[in-house]
C-alpha atoms as a PDB file:
ATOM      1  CA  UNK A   1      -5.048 -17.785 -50.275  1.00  0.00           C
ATOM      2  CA  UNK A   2      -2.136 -19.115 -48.307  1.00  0.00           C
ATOM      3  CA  UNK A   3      -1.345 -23.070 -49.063  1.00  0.00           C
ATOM      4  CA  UNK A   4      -2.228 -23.873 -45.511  1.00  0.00           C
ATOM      5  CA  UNK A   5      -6.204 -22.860 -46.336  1.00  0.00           C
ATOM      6  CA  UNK A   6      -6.296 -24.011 -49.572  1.00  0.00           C
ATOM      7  CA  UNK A   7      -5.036 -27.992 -48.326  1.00  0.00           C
ATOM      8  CA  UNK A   8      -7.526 -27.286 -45.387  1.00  0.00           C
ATOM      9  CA  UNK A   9     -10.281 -26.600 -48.022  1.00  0.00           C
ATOM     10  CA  UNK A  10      -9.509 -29.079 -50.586  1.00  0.00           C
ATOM     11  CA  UNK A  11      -9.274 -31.946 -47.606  1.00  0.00           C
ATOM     12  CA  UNK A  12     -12.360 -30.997 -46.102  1.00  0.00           C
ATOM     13  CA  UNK A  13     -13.910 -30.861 -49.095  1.00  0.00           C
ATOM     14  CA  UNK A  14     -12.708 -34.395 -50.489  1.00  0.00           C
ATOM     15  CA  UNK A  15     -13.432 -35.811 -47.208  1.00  0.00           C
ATOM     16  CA  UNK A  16     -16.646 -34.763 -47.227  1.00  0.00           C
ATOM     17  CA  UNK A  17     -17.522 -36.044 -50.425  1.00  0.00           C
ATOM     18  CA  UNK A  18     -16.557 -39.519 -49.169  1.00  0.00           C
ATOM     19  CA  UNK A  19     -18.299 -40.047 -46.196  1.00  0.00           C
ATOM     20  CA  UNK A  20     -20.944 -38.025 -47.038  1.00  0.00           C
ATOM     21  CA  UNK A  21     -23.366 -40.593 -49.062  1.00  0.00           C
ATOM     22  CA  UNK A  22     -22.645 -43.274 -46.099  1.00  0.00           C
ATOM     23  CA  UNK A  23     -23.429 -41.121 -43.404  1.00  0.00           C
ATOM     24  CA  UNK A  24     -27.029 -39.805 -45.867  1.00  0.00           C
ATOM     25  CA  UNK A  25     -27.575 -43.824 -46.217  1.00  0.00           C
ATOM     26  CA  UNK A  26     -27.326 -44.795 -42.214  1.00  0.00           C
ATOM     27  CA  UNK A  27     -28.814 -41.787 -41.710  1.00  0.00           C
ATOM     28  CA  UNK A  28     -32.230 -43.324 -43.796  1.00  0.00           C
ATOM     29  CA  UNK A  29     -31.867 -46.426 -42.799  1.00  0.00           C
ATOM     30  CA  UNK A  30     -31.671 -45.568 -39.153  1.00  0.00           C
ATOM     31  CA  UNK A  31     -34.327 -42.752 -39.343  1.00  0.00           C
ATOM     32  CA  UNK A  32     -31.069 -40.939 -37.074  1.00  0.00           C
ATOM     33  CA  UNK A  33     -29.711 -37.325 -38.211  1.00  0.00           C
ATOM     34  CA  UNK A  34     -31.721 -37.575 -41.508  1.00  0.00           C
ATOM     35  CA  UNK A  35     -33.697 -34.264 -41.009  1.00  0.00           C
ATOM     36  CA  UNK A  36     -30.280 -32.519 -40.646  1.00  0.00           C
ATOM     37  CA  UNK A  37     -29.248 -33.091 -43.593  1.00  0.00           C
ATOM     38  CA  UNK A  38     -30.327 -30.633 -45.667  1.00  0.00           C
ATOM     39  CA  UNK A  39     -29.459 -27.607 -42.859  1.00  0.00           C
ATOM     40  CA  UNK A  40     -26.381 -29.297 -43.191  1.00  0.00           C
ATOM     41  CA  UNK A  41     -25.858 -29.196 -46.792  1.00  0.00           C
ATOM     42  CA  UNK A  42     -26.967 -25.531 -46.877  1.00  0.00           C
ATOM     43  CA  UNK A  43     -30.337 -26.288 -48.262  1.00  0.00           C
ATOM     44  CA  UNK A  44     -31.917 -23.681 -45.552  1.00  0.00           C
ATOM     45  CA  UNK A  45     -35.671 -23.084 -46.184  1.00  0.00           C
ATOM     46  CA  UNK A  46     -36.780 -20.136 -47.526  1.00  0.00           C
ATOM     47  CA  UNK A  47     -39.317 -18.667 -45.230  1.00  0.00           C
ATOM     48  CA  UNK A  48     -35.919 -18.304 -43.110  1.00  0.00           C
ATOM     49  CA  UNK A  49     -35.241 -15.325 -45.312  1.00  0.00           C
ATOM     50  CA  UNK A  50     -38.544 -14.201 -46.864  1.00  0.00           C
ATOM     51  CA  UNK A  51     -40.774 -13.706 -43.242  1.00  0.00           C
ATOM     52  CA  UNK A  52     -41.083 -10.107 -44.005  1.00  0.00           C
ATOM     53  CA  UNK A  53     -39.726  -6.887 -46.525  1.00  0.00           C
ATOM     54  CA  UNK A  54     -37.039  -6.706 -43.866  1.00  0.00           C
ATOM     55  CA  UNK A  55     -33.519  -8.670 -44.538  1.00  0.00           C
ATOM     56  CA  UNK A  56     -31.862 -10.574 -41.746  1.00  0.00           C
ATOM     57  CA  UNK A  57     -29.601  -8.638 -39.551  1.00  0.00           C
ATOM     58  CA  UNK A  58     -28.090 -10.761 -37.519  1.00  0.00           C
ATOM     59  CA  UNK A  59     -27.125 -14.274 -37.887  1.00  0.00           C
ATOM     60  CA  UNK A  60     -25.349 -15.559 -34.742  1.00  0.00           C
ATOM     61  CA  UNK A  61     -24.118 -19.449 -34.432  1.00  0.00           C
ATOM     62  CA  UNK A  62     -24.203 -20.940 -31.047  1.00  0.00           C
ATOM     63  CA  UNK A  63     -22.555 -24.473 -31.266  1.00  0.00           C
ATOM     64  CA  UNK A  64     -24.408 -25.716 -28.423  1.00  0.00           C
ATOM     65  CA  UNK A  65     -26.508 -25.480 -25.207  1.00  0.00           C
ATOM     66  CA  UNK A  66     -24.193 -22.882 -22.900  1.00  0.00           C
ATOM     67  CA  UNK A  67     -23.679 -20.422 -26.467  1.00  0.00           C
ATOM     68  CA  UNK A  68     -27.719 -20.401 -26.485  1.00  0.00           C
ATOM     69  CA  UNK A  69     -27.963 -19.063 -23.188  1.00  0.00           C
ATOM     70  CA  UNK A  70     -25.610 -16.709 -24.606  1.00  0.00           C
ATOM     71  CA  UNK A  71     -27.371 -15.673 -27.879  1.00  0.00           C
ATOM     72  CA  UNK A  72     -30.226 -15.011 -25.900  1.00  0.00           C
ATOM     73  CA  UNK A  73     -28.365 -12.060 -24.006  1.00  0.00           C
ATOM     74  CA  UNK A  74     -26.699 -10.803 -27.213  1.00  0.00           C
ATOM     75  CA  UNK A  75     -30.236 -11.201 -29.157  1.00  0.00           C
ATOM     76  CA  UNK A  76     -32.054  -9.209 -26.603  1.00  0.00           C
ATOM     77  CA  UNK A  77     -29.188  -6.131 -26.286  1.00  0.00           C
ATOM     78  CA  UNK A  78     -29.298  -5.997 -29.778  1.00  0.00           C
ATOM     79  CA  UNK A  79     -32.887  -5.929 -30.055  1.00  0.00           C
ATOM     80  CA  UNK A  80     -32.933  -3.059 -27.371  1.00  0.00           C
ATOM     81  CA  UNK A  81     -30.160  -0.985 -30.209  1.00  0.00           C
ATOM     82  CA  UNK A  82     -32.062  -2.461 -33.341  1.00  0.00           C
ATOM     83  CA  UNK A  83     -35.716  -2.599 -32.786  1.00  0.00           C
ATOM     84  CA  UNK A  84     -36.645  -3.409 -36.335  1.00  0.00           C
ATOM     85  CA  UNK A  85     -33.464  -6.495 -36.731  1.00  0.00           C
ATOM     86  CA  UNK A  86     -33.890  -9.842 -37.743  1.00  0.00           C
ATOM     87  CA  UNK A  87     -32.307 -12.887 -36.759  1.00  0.00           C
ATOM     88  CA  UNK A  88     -31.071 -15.998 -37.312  1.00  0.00           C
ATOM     89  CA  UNK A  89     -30.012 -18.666 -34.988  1.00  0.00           C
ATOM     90  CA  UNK A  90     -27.589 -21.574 -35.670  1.00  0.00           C
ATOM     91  CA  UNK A  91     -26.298 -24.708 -33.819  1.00  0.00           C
ATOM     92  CA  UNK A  92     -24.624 -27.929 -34.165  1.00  0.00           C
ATOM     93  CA  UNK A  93     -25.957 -29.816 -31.734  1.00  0.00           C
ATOM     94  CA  UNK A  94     -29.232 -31.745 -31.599  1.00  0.00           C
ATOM     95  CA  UNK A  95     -30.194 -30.221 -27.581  1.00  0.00           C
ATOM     96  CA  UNK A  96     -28.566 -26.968 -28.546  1.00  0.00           C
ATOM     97  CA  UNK A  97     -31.767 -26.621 -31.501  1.00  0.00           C
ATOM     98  CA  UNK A  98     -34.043 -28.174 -29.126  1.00  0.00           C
ATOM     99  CA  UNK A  99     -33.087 -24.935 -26.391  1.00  0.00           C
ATOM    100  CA  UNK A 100     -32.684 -22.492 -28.671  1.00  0.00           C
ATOM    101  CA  UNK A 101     -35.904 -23.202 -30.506  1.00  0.00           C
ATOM    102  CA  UNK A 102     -37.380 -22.934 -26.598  1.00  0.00           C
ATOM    103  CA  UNK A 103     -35.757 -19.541 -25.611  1.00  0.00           C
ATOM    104  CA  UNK A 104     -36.280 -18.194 -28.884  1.00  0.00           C
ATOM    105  CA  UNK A 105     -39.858 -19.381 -29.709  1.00  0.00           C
ATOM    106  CA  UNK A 106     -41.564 -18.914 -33.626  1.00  0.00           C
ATOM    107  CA  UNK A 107     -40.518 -15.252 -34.000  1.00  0.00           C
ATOM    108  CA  UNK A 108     -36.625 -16.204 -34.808  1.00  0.00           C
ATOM    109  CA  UNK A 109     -35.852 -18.895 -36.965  1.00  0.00           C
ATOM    110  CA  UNK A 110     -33.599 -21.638 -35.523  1.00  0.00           C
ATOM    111  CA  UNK A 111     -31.365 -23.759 -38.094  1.00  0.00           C
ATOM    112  CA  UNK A 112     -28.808 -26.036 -37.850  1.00  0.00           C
ATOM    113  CA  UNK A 113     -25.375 -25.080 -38.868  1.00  0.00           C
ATOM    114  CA  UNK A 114     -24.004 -26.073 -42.658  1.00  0.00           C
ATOM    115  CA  UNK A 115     -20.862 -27.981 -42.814  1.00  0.00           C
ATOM    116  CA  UNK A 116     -17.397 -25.932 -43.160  1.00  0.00           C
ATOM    117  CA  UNK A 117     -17.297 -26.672 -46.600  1.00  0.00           C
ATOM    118  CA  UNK A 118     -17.277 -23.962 -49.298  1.00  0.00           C
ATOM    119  CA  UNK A 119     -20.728 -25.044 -51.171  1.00  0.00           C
ATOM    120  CA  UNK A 120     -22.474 -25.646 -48.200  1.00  0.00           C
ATOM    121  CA  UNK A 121     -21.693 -22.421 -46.146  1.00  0.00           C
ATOM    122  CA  UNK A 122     -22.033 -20.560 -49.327  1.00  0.00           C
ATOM    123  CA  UNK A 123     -25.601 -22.072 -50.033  1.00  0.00           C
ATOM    124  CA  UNK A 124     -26.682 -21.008 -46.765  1.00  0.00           C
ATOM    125  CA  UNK A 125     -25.267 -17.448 -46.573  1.00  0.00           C
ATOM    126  CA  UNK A 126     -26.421 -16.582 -50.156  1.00  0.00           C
ATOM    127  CA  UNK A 127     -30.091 -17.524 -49.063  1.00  0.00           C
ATOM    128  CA  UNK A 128     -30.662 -15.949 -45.533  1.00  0.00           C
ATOM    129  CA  UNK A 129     -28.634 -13.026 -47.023  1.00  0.00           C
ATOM    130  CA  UNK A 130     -27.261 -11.681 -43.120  1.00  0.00           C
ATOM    131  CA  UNK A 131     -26.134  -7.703 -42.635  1.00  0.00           C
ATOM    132  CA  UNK A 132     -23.623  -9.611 -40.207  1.00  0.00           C
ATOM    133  CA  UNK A 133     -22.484 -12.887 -39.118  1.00  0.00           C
ATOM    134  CA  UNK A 134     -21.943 -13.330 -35.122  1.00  0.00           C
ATOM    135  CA  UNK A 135     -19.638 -16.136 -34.016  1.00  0.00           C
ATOM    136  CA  UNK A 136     -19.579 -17.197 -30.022  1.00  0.00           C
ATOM    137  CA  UNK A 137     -16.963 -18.367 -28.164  1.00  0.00           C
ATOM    138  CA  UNK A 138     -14.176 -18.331 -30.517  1.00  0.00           C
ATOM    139  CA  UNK A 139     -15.973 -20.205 -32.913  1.00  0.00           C
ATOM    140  CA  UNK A 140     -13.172 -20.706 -35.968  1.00  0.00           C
ATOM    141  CA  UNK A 141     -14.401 -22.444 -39.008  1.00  0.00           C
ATOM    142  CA  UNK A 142     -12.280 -21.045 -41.856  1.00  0.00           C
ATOM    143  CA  UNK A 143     -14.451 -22.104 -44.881  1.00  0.00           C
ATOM    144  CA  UNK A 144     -17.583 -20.364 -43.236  1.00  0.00           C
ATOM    145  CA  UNK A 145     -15.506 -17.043 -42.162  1.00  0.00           C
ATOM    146  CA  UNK A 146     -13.737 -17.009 -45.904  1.00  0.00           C
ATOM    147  CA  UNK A 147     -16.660 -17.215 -47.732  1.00  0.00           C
ATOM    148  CA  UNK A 148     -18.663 -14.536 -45.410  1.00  0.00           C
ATOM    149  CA  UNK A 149     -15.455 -12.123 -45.913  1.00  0.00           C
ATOM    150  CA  UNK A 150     -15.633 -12.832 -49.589  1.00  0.00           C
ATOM    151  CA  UNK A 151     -19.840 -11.859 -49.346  1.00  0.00           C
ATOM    152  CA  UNK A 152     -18.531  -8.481 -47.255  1.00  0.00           C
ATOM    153  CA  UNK A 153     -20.746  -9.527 -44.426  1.00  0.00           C
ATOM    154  CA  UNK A 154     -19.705  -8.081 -41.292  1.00  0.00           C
ATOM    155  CA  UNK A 155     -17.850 -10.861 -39.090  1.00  0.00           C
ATOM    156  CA  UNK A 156     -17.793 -10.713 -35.121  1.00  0.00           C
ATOM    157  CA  UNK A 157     -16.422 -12.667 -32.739  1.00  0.00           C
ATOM    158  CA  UNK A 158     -18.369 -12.262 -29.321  1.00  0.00           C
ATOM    159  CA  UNK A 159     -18.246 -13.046 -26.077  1.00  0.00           C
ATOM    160  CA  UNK A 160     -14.841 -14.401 -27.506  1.00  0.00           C
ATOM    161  CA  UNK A 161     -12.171 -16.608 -25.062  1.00  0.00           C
ATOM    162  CA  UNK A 162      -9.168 -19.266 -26.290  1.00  0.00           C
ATOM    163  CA  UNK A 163      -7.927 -21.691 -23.754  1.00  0.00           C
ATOM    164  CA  UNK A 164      -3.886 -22.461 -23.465  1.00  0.00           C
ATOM    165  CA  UNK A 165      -4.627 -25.442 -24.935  1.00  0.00           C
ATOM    166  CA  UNK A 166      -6.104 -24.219 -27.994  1.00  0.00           C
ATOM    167  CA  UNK A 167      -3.431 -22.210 -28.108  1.00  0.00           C
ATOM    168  CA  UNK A 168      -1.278 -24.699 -28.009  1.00  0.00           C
ATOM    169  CA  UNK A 169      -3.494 -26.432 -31.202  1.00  0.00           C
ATOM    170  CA  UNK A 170      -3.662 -23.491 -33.184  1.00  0.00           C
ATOM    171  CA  UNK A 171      -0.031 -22.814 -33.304  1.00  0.00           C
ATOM    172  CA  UNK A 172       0.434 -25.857 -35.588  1.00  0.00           C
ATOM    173  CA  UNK A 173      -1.537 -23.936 -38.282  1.00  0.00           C
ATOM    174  CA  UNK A 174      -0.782 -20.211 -37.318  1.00  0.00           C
ATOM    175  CA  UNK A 175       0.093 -19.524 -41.033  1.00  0.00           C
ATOM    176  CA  UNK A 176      -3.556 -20.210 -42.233  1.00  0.00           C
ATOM    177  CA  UNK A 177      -5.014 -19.196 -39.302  1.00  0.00           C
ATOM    178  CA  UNK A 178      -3.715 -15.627 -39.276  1.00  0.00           C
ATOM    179  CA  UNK A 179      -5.315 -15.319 -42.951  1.00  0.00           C
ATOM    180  CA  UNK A 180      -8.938 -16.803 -41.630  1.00  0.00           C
ATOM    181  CA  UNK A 181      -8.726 -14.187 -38.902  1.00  0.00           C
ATOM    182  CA  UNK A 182      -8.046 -11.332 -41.064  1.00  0.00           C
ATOM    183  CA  UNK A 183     -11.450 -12.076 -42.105  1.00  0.00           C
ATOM    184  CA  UNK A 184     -12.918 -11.294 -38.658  1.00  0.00           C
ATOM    185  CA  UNK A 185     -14.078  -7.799 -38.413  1.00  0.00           C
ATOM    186  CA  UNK A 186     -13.839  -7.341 -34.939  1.00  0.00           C
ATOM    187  CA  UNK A 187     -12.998  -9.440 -31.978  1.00  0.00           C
ATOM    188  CA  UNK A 188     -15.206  -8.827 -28.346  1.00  0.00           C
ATOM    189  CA  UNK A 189     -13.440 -11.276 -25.904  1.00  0.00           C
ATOM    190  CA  UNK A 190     -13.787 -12.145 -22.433  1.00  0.00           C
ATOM    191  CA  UNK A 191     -10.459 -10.999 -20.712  1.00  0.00           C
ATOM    192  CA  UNK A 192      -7.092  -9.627 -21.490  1.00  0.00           C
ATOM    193  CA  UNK A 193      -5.566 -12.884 -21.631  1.00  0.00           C
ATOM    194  CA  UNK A 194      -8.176 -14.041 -23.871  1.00  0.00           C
ATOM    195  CA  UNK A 195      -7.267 -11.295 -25.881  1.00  0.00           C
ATOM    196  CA  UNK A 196      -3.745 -11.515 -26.174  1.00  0.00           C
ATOM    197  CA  UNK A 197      -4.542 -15.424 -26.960  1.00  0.00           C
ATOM    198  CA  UNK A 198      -5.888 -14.401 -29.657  1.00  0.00           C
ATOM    199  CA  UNK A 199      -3.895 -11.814 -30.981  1.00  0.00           C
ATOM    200  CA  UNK A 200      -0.828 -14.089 -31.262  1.00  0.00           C
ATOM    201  CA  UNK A 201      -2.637 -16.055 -33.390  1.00  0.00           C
ATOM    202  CA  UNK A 202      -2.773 -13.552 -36.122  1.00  0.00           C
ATOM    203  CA  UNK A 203      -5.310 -11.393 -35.202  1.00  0.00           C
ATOM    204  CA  UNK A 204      -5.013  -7.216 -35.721  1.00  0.00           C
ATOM    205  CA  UNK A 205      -4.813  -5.547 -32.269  1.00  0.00           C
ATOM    206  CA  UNK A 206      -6.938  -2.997 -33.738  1.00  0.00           C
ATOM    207  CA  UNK A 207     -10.073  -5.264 -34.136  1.00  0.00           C
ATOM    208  CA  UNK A 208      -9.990  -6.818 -30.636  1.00  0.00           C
ATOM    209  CA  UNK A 209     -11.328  -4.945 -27.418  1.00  0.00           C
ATOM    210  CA  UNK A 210     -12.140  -6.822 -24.224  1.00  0.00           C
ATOM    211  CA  UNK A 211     -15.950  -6.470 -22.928  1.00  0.00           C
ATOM    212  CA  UNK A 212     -16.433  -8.836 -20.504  1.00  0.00           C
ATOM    213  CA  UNK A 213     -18.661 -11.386 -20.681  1.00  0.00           C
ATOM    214  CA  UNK A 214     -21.635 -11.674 -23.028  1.00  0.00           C
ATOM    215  CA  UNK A 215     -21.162  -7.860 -23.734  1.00  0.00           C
ATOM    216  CA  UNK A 216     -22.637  -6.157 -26.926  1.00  0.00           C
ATOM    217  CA  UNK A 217     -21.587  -2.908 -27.371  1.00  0.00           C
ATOM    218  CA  UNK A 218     -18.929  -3.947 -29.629  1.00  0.00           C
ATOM    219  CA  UNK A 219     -21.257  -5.323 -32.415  1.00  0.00           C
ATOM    220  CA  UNK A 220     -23.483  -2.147 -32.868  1.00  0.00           C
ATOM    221  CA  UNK A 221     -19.777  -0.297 -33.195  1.00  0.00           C
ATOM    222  CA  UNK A 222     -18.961  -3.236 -35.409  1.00  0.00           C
ATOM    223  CA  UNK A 223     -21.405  -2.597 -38.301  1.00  0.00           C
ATOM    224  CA  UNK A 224     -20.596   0.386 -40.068  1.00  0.00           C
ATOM    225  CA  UNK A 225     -23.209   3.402 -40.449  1.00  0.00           C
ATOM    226  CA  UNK A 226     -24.904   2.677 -43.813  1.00  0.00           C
ATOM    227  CA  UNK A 227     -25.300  -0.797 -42.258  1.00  0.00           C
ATOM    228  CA  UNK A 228     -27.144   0.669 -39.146  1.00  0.00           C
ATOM    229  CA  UNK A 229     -29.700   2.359 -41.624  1.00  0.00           C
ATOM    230  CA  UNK A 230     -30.437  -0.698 -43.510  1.00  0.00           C
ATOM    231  CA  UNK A 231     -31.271  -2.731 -40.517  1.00  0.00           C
END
């Protein structure tokens, strides 16, 4: 664990513990953001996991309303590869639930996201249990990749693209970023430049392929064989 993670992780963490009982007492008091909560904390509801014998393939976060519309092209691909897959969808935003809970109706659970902090994420990914974790958009929260690596779920980045400006951002903390994307199995971006974006940031050149957009080839090829039987 380079020192660069481990301050990131021990902020977060302490900050979160601070503000967290003010924002849970506005949040009752002002009836606002009070049924998050729990999502939030990791507290996800069983059912989530337990629908059927089968385990949840796929979970794939989609922060907010354009990564839904998204989802919903990578969630129907993969359904066409893995007839028999489960799924889970995430967001952070309030409309981005309300959509996704539209476009993917009662058969696929729709949660919100748990906070980047290590007993959150970890709550959450030890009860839905996923064969693989599906980030959009370049979606980099280091607690929740780190503790999926350390879980040896599959991690994919899809439909993947980094601005110059976040480029520009994530130099600062290239050190601790290159570790966090070690834990990435496998990169699908958008272009070459998005590519090359990202593989200056620390990630292996081996793990990143360009597929255009919302492709999905690259997660079948991303979960390994004995995977492929279990889901």
């Amino acid at each position: 664990m380079t020192p660069g993670y481990l301050a990131y992780k021990t902020l977060v963490s302490l900050l979160c513990l601070k503000v967290l009982p003010l924002f849970l007492l506005y949040s009752r008091i002002s009836g606002r953001y009070y049924r998050q909560f729990g999502e939030r904390m990791g507290y996800v509801r069983s059912s989530v996991r337990d629908v059927d014998e089968n385990p949840v393939s796929f979970w794939v976060h989609a922060v907010s309303l354009g990564e839904v519309k998204v989802a919903a092209s990578i969630v129907d691909a993969l359904k066409i590869r893995f007839p028999d897959a489960r799924f889970v969808i995430s967001t952070f935003t309030e409309h981005g639930r309300r959509l996704a809970e539209e476009t993917f109706g009662l058969g696929i659970p729709v949660i919100y996201a748990p906070l980047d902090v290590p007993w959150a994420v970890g709550r959450a990914l030890d009860t839905i249990r996923p064969k693989a974790m599906v980030f959009l958009e370049t979606e980099l929260w280091p607690t929740w990749i780190m503790e999926t690596k350390s879980r040896h779920i599959k991690t994919i980045i899809a439909n993947g693209r980094i601005s110059s400006r976040s480029v520009g951002r994530y130099r600062i903390i290239r050190p601790m970023l290159r570790e966090v994307l070690s834990g990435i199995d496998a990169f699908s971006m958008i272009g070459d430049t998005d590519a090359e974006r990202i593989i200056y940031l620390g990630a292996s050149r081996e793990k990143v392929s360009v597929n255009g957009n919302a492709k999905y080839d690259l997660l079948s090829r991303a979960v390994d064989s004995d995977s492929e039987s279990d889901v």
